[in-house]
C-alpha atoms as a PDB file:
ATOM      1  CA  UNK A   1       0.000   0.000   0.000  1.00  0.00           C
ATOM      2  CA  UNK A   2       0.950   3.467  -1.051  1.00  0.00           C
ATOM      3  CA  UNK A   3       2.071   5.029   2.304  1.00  0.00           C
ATOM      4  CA  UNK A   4       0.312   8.502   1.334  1.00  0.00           C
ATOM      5  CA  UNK A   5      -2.665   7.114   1.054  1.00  0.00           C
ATOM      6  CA  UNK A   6      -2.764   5.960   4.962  1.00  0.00           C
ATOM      7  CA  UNK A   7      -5.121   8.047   7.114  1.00  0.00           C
ATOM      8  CA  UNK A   8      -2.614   8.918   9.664  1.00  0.00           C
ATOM      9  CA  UNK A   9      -0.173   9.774   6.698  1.00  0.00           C
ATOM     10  CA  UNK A  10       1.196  13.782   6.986  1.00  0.00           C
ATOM     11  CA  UNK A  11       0.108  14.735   3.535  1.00  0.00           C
ATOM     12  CA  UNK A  12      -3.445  12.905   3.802  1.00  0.00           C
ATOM     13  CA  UNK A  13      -4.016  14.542   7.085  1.00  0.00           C
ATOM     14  CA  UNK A  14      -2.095  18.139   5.350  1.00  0.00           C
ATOM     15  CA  UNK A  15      -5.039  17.583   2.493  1.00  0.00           C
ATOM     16  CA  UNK A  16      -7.855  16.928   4.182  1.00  0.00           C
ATOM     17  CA  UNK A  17      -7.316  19.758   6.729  1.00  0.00           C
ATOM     18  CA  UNK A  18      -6.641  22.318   3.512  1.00  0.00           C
ATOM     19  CA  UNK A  19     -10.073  23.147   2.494  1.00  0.00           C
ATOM     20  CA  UNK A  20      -9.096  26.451   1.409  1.00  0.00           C
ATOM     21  CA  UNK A  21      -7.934  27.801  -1.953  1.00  0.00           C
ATOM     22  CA  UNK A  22      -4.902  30.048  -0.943  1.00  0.00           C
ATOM     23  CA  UNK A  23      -1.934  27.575  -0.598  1.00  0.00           C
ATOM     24  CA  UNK A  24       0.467  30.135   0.053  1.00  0.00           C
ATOM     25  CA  UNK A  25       0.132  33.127   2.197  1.00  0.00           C
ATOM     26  CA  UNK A  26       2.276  35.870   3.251  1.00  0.00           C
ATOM     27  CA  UNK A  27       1.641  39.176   5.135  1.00  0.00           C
ATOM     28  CA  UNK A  28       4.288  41.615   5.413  1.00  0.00           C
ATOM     29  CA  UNK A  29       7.151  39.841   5.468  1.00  0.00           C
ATOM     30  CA  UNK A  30      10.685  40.960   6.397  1.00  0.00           C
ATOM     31  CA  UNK A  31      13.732  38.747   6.497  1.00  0.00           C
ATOM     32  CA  UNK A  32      16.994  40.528   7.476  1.00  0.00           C
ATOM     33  CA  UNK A  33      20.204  38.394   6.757  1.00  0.00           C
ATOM     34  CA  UNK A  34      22.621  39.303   9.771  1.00  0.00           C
ATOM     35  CA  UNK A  35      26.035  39.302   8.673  1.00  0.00           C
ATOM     36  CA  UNK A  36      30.281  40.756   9.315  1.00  0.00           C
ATOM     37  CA  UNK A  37      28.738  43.523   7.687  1.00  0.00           C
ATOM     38  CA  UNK A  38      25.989  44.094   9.496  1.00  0.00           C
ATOM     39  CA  UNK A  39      22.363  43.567   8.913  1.00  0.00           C
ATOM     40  CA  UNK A  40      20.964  42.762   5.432  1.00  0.00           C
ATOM     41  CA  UNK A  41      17.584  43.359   4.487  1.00  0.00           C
ATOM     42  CA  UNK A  42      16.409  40.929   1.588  1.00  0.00           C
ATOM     43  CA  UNK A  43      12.273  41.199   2.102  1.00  0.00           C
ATOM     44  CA  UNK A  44      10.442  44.146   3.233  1.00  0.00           C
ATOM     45  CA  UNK A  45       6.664  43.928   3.698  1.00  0.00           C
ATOM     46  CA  UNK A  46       6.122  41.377   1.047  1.00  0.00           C
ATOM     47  CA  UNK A  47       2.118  40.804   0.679  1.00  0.00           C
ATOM     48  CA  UNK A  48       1.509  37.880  -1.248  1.00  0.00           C
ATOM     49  CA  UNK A  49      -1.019  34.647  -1.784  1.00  0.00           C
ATOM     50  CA  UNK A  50      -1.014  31.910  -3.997  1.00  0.00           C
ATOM     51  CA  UNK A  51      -4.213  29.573  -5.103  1.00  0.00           C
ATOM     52  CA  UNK A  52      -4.258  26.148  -5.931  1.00  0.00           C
ATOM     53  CA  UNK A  53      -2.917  25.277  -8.874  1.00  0.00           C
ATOM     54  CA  UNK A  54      -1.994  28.245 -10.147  1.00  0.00           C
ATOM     55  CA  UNK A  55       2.089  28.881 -11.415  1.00  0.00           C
ATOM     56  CA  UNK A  56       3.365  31.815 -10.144  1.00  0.00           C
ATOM     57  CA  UNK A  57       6.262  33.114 -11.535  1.00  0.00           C
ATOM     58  CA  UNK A  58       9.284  35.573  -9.104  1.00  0.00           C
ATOM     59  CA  UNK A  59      11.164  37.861 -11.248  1.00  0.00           C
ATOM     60  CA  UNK A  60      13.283  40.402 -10.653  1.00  0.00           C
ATOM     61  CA  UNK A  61      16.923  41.948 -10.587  1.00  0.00           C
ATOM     62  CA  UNK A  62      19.827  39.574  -8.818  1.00  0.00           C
ATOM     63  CA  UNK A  63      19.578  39.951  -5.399  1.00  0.00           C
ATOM     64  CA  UNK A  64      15.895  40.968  -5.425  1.00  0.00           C
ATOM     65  CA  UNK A  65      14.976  38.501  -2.676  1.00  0.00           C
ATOM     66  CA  UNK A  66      12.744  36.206  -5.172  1.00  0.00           C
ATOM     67  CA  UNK A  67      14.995  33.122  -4.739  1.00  0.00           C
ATOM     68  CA  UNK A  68      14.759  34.100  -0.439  1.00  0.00           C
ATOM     69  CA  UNK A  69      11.226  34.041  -0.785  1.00  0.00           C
ATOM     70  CA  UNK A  70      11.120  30.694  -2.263  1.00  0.00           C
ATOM     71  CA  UNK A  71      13.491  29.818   0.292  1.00  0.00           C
ATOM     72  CA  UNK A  72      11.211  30.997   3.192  1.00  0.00           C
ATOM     73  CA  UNK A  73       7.963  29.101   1.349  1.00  0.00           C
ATOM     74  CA  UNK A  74      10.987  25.876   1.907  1.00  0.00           C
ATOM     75  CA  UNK A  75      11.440  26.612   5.667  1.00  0.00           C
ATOM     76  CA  UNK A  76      15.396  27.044   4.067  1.00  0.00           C
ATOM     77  CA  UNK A  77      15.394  30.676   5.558  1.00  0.00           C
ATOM     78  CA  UNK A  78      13.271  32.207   8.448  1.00  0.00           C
ATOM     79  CA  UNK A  79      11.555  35.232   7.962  1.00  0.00           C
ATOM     80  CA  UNK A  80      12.478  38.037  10.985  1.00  0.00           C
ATOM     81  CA  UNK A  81       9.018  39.649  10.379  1.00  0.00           C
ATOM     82  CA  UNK A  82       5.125  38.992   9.478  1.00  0.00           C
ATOM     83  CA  UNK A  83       3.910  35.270   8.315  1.00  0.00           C
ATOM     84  CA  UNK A  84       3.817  33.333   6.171  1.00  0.00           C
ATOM     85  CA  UNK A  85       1.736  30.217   5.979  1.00  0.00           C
ATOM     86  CA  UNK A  86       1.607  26.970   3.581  1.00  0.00           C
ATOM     87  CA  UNK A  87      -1.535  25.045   3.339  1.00  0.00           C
ATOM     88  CA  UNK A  88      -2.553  26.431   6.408  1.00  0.00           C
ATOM     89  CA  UNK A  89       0.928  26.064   8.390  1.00  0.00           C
ATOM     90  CA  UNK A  90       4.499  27.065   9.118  1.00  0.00           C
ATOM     91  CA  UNK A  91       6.811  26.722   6.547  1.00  0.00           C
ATOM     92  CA  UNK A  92       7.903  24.351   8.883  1.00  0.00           C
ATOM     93  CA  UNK A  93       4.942  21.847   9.479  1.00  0.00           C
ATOM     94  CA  UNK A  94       4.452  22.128   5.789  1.00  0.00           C
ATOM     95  CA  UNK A  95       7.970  20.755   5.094  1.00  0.00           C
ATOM     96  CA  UNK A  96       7.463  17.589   7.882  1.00  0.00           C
ATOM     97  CA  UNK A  97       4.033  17.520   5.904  1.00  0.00           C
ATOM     98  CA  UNK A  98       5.997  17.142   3.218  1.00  0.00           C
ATOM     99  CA  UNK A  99       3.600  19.291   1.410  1.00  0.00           C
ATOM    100  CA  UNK A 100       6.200  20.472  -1.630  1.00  0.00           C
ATOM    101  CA  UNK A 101       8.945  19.224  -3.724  1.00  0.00           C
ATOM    102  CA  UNK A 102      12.489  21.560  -4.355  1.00  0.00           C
ATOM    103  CA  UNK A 103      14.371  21.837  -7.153  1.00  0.00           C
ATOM    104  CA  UNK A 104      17.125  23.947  -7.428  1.00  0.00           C
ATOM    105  CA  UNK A 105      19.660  25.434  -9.957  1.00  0.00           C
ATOM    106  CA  UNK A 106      21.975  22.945 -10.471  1.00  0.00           C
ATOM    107  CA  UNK A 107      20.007  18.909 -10.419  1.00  0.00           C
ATOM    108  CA  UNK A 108      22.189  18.274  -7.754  1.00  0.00           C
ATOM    109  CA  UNK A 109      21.993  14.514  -8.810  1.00  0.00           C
ATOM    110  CA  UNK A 110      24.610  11.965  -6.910  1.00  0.00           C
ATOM    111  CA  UNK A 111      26.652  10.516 -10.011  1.00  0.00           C
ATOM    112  CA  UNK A 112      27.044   7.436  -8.319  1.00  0.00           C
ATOM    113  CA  UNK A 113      23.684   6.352  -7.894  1.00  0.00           C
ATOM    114  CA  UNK A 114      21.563   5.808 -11.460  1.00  0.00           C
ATOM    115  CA  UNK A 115      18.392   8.025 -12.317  1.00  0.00           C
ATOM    116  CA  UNK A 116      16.317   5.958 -10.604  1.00  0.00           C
ATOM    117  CA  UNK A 117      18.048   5.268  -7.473  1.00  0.00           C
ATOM    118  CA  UNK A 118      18.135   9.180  -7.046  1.00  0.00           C
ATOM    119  CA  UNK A 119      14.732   9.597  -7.578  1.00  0.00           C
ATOM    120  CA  UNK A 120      14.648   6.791  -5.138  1.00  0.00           C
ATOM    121  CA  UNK A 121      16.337   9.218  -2.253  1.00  0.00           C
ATOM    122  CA  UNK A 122      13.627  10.936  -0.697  1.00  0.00           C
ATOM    123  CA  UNK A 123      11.357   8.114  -0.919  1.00  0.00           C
ATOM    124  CA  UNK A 124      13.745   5.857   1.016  1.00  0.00           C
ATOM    125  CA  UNK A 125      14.423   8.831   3.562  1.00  0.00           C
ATOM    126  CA  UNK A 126      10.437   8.689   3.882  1.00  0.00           C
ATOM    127  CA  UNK A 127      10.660   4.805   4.631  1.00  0.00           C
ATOM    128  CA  UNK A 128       8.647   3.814   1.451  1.00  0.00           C
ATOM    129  CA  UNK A 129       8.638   0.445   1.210  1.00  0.00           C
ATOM    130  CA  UNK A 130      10.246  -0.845  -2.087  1.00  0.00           C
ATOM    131  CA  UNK A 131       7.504  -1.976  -3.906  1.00  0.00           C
ATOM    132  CA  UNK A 132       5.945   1.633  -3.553  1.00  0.00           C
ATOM    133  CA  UNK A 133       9.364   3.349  -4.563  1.00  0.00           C
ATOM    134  CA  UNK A 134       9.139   1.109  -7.788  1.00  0.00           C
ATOM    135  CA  UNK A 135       6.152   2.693  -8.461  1.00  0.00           C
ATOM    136  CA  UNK A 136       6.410   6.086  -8.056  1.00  0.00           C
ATOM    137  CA  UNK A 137       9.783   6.218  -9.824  1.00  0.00           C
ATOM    138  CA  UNK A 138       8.180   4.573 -12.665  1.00  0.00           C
ATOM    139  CA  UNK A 139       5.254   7.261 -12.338  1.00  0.00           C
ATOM    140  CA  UNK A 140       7.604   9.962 -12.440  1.00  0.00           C
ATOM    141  CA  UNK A 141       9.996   8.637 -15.015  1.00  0.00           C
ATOM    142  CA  UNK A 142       6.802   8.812 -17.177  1.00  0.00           C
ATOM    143  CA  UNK A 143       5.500  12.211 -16.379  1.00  0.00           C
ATOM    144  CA  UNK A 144       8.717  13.694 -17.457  1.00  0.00           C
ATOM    145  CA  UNK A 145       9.488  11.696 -20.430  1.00  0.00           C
ATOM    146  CA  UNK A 146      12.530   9.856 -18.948  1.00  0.00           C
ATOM    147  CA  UNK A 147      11.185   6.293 -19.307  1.00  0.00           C
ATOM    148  CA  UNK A 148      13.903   4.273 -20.204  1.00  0.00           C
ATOM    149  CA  UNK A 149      16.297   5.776 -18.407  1.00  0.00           C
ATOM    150  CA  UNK A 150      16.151   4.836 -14.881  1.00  0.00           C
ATOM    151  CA  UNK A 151      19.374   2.847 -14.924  1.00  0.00           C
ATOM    152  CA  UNK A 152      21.447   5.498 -16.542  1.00  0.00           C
ATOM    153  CA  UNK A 153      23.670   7.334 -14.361  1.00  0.00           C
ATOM    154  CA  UNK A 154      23.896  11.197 -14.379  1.00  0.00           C
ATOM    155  CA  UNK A 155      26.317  11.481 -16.528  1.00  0.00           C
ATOM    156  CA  UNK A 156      24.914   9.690 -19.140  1.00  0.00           C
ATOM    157  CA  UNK A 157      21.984  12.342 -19.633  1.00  0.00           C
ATOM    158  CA  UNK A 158      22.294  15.626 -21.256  1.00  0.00           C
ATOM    159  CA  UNK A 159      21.777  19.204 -18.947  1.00  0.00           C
ATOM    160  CA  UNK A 160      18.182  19.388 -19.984  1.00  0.00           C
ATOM    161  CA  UNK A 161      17.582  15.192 -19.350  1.00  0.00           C
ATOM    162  CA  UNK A 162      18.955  15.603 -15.550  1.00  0.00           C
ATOM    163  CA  UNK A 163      17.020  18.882 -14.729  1.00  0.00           C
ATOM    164  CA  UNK A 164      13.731  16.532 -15.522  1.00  0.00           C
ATOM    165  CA  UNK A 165      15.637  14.102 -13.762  1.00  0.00           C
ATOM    166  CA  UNK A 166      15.571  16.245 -10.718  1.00  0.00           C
ATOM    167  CA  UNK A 167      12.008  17.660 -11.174  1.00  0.00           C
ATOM    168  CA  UNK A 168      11.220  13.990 -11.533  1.00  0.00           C
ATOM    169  CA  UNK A 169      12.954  13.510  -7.877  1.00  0.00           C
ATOM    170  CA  UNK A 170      10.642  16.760  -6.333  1.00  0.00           C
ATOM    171  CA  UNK A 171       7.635  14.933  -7.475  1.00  0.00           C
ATOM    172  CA  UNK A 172       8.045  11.105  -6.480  1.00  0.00           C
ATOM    173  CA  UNK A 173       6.679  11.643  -2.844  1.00  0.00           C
ATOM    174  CA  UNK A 174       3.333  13.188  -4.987  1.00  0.00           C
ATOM    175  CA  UNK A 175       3.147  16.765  -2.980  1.00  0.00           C
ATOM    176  CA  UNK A 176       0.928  19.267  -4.039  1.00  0.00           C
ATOM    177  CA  UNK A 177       3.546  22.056  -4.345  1.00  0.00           C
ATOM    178  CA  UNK A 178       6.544  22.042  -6.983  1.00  0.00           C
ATOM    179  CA  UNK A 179       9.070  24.600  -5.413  1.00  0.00           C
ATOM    180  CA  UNK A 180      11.290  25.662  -8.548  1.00  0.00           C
ATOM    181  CA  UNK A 181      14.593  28.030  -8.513  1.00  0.00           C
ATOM    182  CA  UNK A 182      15.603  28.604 -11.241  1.00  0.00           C
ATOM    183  CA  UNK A 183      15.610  25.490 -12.924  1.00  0.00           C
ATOM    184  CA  UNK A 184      16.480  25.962 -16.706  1.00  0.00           C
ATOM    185  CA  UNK A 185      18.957  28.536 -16.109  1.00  0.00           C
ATOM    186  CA  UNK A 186      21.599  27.161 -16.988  1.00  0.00           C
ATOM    187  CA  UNK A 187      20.737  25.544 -20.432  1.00  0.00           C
ATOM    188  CA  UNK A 188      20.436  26.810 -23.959  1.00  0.00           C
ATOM    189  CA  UNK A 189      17.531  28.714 -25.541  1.00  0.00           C
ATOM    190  CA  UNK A 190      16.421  25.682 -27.697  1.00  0.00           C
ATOM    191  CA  UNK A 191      16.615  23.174 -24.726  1.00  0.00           C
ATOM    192  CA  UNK A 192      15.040  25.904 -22.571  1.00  0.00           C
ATOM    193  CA  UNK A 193      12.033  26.140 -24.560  1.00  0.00           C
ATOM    194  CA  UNK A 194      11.796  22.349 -24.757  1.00  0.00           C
ATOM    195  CA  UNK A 195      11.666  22.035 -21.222  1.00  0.00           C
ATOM    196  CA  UNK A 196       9.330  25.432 -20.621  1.00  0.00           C
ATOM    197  CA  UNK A 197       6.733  23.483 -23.028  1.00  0.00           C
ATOM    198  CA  UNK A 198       7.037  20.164 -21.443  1.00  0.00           C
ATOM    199  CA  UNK A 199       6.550  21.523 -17.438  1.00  0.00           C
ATOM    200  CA  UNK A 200       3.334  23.433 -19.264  1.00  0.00           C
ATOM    201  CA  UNK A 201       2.698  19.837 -19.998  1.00  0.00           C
ATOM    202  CA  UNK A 202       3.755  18.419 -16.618  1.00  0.00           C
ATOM    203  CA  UNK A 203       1.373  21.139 -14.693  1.00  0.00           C
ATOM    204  CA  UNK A 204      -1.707  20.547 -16.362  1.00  0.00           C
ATOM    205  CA  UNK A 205      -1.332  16.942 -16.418  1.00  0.00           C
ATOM    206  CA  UNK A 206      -1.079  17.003 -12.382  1.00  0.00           C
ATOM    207  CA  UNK A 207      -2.926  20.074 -11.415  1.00  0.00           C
ATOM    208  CA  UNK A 208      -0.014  21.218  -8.973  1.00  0.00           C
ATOM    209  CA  UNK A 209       0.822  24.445  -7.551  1.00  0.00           C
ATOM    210  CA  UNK A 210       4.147  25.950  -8.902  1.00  0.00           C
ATOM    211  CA  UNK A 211       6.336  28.477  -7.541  1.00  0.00           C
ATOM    212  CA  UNK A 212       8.844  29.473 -10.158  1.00  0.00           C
ATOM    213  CA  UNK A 213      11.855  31.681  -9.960  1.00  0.00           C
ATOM    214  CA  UNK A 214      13.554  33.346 -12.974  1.00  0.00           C
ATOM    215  CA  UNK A 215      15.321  36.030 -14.896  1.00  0.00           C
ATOM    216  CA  UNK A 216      13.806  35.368 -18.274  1.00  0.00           C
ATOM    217  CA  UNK A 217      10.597  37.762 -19.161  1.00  0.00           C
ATOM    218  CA  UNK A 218       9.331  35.497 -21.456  1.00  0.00           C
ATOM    219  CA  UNK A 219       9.600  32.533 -20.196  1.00  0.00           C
ATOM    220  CA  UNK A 220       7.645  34.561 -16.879  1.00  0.00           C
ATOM    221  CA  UNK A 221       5.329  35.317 -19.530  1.00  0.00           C
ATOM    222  CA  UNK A 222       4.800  31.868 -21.378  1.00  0.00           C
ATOM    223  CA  UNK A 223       4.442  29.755 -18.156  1.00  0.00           C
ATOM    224  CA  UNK A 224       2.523  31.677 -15.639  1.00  0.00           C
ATOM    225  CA  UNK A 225      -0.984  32.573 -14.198  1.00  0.00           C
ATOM    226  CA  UNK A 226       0.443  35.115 -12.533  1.00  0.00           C
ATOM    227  CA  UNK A 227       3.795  37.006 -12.595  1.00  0.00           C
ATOM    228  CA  UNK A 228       4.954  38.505  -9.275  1.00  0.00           C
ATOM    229  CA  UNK A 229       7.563  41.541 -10.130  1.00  0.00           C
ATOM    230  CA  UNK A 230      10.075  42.286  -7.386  1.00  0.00           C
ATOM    231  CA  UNK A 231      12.345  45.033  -6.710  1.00  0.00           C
ATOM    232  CA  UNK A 232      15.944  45.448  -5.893  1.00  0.00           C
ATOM    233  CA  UNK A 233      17.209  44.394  -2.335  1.00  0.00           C
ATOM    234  CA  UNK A 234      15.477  45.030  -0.190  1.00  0.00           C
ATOM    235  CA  UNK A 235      12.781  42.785  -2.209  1.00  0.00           C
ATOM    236  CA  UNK A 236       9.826  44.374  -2.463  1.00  0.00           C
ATOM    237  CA  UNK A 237       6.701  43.230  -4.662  1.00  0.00           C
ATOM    238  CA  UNK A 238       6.082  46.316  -7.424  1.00  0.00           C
ATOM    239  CA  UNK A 239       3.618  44.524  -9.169  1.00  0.00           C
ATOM    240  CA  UNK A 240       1.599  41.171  -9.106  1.00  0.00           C
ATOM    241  CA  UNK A 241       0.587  40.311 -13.043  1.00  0.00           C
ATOM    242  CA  UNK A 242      -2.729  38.184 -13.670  1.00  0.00           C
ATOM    243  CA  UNK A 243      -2.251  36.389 -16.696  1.00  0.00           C
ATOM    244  CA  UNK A 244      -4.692  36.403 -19.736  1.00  0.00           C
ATOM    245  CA  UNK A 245      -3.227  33.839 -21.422  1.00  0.00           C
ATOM    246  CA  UNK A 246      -5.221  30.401 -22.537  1.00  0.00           C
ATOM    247  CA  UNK A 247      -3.986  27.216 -20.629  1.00  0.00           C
ATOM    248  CA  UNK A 248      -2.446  25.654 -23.403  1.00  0.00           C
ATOM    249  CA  UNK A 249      -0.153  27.639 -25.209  1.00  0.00           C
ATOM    250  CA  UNK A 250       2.375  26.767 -28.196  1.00  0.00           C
ATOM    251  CA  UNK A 251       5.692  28.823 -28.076  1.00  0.00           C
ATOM    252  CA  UNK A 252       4.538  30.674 -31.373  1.00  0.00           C
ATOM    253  CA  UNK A 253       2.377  32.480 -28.337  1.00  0.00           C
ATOM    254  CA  UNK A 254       5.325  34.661 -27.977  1.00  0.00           C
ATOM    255  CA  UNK A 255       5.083  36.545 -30.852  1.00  0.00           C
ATOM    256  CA  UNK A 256       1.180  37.323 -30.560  1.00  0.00           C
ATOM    257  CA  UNK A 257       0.020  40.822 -29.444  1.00  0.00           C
ATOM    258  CA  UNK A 258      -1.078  39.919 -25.892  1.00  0.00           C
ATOM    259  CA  UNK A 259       2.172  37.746 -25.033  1.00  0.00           C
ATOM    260  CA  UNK A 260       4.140  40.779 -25.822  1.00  0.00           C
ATOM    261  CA  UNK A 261       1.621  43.632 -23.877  1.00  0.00           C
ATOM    262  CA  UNK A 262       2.339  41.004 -20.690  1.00  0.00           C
ATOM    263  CA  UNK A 263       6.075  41.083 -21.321  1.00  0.00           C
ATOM    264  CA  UNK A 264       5.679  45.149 -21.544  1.00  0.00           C
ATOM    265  CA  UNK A 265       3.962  45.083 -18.344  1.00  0.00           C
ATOM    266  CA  UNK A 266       6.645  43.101 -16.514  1.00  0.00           C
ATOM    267  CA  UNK A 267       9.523  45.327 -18.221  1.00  0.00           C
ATOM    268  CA  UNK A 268       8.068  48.231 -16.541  1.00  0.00           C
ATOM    269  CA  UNK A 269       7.525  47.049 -13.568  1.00  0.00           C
ATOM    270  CA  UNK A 270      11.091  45.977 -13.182  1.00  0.00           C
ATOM    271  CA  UNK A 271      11.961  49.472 -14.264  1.00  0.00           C
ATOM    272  CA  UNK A 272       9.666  51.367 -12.087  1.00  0.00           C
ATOM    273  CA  UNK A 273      11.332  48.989  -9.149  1.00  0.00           C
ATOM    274  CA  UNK A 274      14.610  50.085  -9.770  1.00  0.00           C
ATOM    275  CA  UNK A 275      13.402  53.542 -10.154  1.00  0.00           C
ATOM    276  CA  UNK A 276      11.972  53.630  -6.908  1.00  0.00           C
ATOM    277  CA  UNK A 277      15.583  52.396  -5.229  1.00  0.00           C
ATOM    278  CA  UNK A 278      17.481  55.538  -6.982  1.00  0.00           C
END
């Protein structure tokens, strides 16, 4: 038996306790970093909430706060002012709820252990049994188009192959949340867009809620419901963009006259952050 699906399991009892629609919450949130230096402030009164199943886009200058903010959503940082909530609870609970999945910049993927035996990881930290790791990793493995290669090792895989490798890793314990930093920054504009159309893909196929952190406007633009613009340090929210975009949407949206009035949108409200900082 699937352990999630046990009634004293933390994400059953997380789900069934989250009636609501606002996954994420946040009133005025500060974090200040204390450092050699002296204080840093990365967030200052950030006001923010997130519905299920949306995909909500952070973008902003480096050093904006946007990846700190994912961060706090984590419970990898603390905020040292306001709330924040997930599903109803600390950043914290949420994490021992294990209500969201992380991926980061880099895949992080151990080279010694194959695709599947990474994707394995969390589930054996979570004591699945073996028979339920065997399926999930072949659930996974499907969702991102990696069947086949569960018994390569990382090196074997291209940049794009392990970053679905990873995201395949975030979503094997089946939370509701997909945490993402960042992910396809690091690859080229062709393998970029290949992976922007397939996590389209990958959302409305699961109905999850993602939190996605990037520099790009248009791939803000081309993913999102909703685009949250921040401002230099300390991070501020200068805009929060509701998308009018359909669901499904072929990267030839790009060059249509709403994509690009979007785009405009975002460009000034990164400008009219950094305006407000001079």
């Amino acid at each position: 038996m699937d352990p999630r699906m046990k009634t004293d399991s933390p994400v059953a009892a997380a789900r069934a306790e989250t009636a609501s629609p606002i996954v994420i919450a946040a009133r005025k949130l500060d974090l200040t970093f204390q450092t050699n230096d002296g204080p840093v402030l990365a967030l200052r009164d950030v006001n923010l909430t997130v519905n299920r199943g949306d995909f909500v886009s952070f973008i902003g200058p480096s050093g904006c706060g946007k990846t700190t903010f994912l961060r706090v959503v984590g419970a990898l940082e603390h905020p040292t002012g306001g709330e924040i909530t997930v599903n109803g609870m600390t950043p914290d609970e949420a994490r021992r709820a294990r209500a969201y999945g992380y991926v980061f910049q880099a895949a992080g993927l151990y080279p010694w252990r194959t695709i599947a035996k990474n994707i394995k990881l969390p589930l054996e930290i979570m004591g699945y049994s073996k028979d339920d790791q065997e399926r999930q990793v072949e659930r996974v493995l499907k969702l991102v188009d990696l069947e086949g290669f569960g018994n390569k090792f990382p090196w074997q895989l291209s940049g794009g192959m392990q970053q679905r490798a990873s995201i395949a890793r975030a979503l094997a314990f089946d939370a509701d949340i997909l945490l993402m930093d960042e992910p396809f920054g690091a690859l080229d504009e062709i393998v970029r867009d290949h992976l922007n159309e397939q996590l389209l893909a990958l959302w409305a196929r699961t109905g999850k809620t993602i939190g996605f952190v990037t520099h790009s406007i248009p791939e803000a633009v081309y993913l999102s419901t909703r685009i949250v613009v921040m401002s230099p340090r300390p991070g501020r929210i200068t805009d929060v963009i509701e998308s009018t975009l359909p669901r499904e949407r072929p990267l030839e949206i790009r060059d249509t006259p709403e994509f690009l009035a979007i785009a405009h949108r975002v460009r000034e409200g990164l400008r009219a952050g950094h305006a407000y900082d001079e």
